[in-house]
PDB file of N, CA and C in Angstrom:
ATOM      1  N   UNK A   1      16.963   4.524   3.073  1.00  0.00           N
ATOM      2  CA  UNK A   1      15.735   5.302   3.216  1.00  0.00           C
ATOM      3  C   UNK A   1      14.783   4.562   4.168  1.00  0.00           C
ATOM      4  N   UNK A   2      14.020   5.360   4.881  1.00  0.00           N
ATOM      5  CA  UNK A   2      12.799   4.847   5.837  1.00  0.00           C
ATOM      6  C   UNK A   2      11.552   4.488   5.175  1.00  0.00           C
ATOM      7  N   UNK A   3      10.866   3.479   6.192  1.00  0.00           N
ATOM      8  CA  UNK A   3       9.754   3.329   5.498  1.00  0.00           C
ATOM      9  C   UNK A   3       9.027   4.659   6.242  1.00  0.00           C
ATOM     10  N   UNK A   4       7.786   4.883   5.186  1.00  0.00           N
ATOM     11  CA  UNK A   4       6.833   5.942   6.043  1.00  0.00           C
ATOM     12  C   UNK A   4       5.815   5.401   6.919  1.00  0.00           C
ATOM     13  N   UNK A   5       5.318   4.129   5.986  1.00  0.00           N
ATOM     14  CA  UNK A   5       4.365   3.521   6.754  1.00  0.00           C
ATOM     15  C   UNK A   5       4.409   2.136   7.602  1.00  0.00           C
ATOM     16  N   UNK A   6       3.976   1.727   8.475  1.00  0.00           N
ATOM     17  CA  UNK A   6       3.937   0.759   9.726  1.00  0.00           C
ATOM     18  C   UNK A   6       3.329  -0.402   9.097  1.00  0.00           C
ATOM     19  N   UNK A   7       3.777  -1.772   9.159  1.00  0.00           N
ATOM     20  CA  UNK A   7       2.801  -2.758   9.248  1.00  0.00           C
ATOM     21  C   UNK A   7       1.553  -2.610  10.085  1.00  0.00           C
ATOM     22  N   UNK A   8       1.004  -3.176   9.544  1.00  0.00           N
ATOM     23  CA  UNK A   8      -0.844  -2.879  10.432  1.00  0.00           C
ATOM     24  C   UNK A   8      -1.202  -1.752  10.036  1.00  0.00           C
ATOM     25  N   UNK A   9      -0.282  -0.741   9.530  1.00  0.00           N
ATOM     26  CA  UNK A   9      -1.390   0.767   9.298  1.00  0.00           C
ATOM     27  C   UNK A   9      -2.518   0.602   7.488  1.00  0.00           C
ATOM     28  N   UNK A  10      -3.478   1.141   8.143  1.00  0.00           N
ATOM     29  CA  UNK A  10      -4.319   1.483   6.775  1.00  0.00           C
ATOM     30  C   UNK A  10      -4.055   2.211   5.558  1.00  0.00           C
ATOM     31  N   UNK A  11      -4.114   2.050   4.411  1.00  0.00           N
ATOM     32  CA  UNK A  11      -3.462   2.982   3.209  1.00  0.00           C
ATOM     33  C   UNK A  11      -4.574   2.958   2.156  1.00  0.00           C
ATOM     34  N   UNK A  12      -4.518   3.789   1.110  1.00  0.00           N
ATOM     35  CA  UNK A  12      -4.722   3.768  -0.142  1.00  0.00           C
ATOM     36  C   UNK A  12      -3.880   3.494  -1.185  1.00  0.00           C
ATOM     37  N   UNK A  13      -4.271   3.022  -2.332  1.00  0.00           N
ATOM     38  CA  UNK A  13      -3.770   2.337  -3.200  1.00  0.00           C
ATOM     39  C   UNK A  13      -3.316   2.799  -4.138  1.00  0.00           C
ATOM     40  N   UNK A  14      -2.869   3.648  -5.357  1.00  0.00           N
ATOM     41  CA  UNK A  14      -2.880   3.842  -6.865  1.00  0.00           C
ATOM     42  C   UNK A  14      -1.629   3.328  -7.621  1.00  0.00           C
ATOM     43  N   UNK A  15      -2.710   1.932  -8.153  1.00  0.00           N
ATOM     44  CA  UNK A  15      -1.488   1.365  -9.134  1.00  0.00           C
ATOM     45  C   UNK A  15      -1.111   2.094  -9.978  1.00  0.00           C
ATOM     46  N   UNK A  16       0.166   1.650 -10.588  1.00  0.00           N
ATOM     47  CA  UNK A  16       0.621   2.489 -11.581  1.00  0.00           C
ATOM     48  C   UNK A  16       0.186   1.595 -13.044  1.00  0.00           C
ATOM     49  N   UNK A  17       0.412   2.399 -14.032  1.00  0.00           N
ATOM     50  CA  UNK A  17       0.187   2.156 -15.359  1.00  0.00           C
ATOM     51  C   UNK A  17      -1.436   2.243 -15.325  1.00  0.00           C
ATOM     52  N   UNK A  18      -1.681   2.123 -16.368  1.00  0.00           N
ATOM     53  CA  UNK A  18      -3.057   1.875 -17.351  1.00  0.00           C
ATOM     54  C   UNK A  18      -3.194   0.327 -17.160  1.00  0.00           C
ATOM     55  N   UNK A  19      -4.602   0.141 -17.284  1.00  0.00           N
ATOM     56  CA  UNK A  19      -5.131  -1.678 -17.375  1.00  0.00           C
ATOM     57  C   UNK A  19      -4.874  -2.516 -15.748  1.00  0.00           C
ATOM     58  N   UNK A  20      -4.402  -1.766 -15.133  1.00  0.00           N
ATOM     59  CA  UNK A  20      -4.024  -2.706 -13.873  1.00  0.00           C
ATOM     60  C   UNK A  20      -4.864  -2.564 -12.884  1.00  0.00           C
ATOM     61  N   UNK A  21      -5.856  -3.865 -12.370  1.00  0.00           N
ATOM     62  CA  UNK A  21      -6.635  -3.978 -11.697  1.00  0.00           C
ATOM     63  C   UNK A  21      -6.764  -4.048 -10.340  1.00  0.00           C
ATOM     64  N   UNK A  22      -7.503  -3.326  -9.455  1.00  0.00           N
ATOM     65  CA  UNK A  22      -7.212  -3.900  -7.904  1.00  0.00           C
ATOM     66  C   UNK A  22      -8.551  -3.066  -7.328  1.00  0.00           C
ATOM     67  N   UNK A  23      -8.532  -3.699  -6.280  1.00  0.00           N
ATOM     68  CA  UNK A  23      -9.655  -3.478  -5.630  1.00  0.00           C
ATOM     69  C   UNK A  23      -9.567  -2.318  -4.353  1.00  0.00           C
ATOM     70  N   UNK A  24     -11.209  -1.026  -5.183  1.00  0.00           N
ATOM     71  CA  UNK A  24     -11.099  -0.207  -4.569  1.00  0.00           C
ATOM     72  C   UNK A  24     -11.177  -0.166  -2.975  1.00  0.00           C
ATOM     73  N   UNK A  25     -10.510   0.346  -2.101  1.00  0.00           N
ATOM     74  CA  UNK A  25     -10.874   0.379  -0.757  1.00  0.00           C
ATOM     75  C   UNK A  25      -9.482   0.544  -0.142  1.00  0.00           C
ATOM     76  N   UNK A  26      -9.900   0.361   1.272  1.00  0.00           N
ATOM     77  CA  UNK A  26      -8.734   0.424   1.779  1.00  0.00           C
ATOM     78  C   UNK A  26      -7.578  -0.713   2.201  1.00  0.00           C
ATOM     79  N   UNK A  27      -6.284  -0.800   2.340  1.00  0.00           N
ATOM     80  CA  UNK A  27      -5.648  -1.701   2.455  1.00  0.00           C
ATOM     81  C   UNK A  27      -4.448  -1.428   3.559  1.00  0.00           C
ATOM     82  N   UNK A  28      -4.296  -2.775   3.863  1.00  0.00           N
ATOM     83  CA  UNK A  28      -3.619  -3.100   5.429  1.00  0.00           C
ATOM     84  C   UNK A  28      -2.070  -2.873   4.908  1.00  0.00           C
ATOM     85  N   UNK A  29      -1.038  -2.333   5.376  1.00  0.00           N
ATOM     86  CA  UNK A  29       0.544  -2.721   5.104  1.00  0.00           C
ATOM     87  C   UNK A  29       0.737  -4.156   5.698  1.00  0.00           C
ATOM     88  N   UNK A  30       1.225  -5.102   5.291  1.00  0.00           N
ATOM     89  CA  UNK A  30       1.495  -6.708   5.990  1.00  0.00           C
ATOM     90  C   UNK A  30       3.081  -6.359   6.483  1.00  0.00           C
ATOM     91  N   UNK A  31       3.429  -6.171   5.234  1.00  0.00           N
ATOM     92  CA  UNK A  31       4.915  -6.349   5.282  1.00  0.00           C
ATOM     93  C   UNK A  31       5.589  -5.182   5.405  1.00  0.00           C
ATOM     94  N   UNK A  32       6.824  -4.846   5.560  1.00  0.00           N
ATOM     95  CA  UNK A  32       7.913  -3.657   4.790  1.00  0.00           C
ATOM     96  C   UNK A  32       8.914  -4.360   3.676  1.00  0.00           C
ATOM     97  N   UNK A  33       9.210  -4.356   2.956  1.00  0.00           N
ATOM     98  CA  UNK A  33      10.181  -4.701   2.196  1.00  0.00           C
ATOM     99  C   UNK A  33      11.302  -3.729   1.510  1.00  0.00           C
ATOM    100  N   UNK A  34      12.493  -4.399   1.816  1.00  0.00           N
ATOM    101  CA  UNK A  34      13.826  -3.644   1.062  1.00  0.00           C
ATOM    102  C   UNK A  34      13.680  -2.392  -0.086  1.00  0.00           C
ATOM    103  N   UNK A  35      13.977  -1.500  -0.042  1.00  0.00           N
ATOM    104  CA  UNK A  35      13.719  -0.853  -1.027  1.00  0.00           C
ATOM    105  C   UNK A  35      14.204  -1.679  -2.774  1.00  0.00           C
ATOM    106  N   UNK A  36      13.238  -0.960  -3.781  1.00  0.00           N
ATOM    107  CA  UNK A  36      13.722  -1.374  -5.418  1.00  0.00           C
ATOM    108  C   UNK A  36      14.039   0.077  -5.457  1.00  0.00           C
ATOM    109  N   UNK A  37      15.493   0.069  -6.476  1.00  0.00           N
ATOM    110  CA  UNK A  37      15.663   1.651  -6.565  1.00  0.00           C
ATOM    111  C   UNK A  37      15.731   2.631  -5.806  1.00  0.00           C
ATOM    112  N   UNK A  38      14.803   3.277  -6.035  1.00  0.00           N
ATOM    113  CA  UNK A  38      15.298   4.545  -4.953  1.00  0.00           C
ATOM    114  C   UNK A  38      13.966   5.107  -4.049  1.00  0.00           C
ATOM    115  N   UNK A  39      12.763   3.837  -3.810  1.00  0.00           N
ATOM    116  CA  UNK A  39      11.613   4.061  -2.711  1.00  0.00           C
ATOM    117  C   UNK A  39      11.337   2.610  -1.950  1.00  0.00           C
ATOM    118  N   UNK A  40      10.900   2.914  -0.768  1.00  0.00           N
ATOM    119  CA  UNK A  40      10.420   1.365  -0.443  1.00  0.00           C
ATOM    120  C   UNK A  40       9.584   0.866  -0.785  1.00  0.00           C
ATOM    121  N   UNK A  41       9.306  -0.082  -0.278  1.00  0.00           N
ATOM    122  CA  UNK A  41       8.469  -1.729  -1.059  1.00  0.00           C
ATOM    123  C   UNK A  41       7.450  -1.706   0.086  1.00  0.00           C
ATOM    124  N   UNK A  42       6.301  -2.128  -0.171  1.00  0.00           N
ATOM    125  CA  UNK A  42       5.394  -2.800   1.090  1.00  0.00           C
ATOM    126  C   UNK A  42       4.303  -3.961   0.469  1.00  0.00           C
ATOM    127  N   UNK A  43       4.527  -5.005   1.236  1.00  0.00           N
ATOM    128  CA  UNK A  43       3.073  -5.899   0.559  1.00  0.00           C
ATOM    129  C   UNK A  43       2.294  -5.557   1.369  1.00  0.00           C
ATOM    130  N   UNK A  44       1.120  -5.479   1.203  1.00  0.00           N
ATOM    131  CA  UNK A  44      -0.171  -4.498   1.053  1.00  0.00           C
ATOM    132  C   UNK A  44      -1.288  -5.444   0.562  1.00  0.00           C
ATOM    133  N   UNK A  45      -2.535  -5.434   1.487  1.00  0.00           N
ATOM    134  CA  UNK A  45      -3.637  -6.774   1.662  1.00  0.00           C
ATOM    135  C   UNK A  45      -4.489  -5.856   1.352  1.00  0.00           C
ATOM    136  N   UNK A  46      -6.113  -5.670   0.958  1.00  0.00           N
ATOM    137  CA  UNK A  46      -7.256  -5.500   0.681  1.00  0.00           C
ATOM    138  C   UNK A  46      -8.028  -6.620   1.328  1.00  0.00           C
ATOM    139  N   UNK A  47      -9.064  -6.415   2.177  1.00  0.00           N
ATOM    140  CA  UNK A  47     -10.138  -7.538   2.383  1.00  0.00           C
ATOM    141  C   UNK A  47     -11.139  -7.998   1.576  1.00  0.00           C
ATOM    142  N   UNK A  48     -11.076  -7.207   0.196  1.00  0.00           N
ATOM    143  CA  UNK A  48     -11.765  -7.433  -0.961  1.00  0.00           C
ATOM    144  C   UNK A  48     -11.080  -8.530  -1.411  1.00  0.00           C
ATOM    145  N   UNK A  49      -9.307  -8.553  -1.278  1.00  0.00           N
ATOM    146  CA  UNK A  49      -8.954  -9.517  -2.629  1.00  0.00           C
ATOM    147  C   UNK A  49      -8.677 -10.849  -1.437  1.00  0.00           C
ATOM    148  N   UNK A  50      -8.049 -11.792  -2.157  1.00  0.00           N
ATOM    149  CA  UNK A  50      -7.870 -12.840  -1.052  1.00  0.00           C
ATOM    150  C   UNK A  50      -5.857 -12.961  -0.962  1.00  0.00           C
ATOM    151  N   UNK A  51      -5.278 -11.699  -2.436  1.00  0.00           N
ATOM    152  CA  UNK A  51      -3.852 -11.958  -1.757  1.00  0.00           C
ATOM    153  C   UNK A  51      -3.110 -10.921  -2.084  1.00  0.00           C
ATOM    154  N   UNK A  52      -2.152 -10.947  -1.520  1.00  0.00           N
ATOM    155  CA  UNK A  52      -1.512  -9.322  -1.033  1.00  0.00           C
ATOM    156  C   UNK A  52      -0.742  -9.450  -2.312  1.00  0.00           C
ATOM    157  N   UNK A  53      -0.549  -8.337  -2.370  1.00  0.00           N
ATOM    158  CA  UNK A  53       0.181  -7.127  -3.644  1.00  0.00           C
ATOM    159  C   UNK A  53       1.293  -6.495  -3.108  1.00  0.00           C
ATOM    160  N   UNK A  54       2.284  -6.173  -4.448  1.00  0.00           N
ATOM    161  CA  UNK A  54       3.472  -5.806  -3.658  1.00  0.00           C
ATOM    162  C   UNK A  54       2.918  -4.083  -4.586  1.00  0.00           C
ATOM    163  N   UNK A  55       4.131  -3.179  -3.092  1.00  0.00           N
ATOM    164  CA  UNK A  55       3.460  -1.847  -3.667  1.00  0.00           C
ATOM    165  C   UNK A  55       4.565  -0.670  -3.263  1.00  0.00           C
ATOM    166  N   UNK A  56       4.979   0.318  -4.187  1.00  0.00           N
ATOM    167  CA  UNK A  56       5.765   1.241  -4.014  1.00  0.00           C
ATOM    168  C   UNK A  56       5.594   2.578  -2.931  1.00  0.00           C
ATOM    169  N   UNK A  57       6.092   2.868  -2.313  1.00  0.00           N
ATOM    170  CA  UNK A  57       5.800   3.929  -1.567  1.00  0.00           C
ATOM    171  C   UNK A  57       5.096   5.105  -1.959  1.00  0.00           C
ATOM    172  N   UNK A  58       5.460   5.656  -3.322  1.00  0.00           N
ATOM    173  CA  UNK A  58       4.757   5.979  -4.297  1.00  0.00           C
ATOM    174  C   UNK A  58       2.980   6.031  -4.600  1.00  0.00           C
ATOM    175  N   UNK A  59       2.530   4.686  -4.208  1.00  0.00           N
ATOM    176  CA  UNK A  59       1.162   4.056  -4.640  1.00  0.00           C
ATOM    177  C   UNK A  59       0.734   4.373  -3.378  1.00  0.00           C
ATOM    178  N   UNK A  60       0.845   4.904  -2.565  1.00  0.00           N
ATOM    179  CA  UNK A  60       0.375   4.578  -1.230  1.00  0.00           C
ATOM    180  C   UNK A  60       0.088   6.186  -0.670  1.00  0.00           C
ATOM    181  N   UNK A  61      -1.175   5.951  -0.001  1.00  0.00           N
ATOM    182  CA  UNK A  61      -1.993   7.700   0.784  1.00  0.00           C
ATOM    183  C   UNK A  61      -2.290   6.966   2.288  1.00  0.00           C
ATOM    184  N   UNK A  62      -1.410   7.582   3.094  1.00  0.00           N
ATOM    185  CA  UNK A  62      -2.393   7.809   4.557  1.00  0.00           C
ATOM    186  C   UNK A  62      -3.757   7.455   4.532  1.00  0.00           C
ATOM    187  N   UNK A  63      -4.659   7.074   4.997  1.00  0.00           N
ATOM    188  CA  UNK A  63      -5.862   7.012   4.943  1.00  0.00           C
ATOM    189  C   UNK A  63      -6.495   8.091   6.214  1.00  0.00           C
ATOM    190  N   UNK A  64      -7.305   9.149   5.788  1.00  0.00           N
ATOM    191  CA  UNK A  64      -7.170  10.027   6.874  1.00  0.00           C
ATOM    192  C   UNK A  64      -8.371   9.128   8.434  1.00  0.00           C
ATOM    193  N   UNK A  65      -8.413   9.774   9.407  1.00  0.00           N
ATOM    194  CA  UNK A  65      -8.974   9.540  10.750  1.00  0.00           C
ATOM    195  C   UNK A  65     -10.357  10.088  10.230  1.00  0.00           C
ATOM    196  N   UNK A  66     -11.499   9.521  10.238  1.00  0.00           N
ATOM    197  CA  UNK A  66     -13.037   9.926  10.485  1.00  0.00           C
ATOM    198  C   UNK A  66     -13.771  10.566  11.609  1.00  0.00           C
ATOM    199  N   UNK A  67     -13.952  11.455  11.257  1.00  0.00           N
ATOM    200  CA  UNK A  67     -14.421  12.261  12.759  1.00  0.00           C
ATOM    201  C   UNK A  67     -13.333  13.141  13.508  1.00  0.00           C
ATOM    202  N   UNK A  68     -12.130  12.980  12.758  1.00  0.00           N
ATOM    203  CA  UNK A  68     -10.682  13.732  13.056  1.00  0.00           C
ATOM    204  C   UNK A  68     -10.934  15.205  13.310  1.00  0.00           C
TER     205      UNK A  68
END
């Protein structure tokens, strides 16, 4: 399977489960990583936090263009 999104592109976040913390805003793709199962992987930075998060394809929104 492909990734959808690019290192360097901007995203949104939604962890999964209940209780799991992260910081609202937007976040950078760093990495691509191998798929787990059956979606890909991306570590994924916030300039709020100081360290990247790993994140399912799933958790992740386009961030739309402003003024688009």
């Amino acid at each position: 399977m492909q990734h959808k999104f690019a290192v360097g592109q901007d995203v949104t976040f939604r962890p999964a489960g209940r209780g799991l913390q992260a910081a609202a805003g937007i976040y950078r793709i760093v990495r691509l990583v191998p798929e787990a199962g059956d979606e890909p992987q991306y570590r994924i930075k916030s300039l709020r936090e100081m360290h990247e998060r790993m994140a399912a394809e799933s958790q992740l929104s386009r961030v739309s263009g402003l003024g688009a």
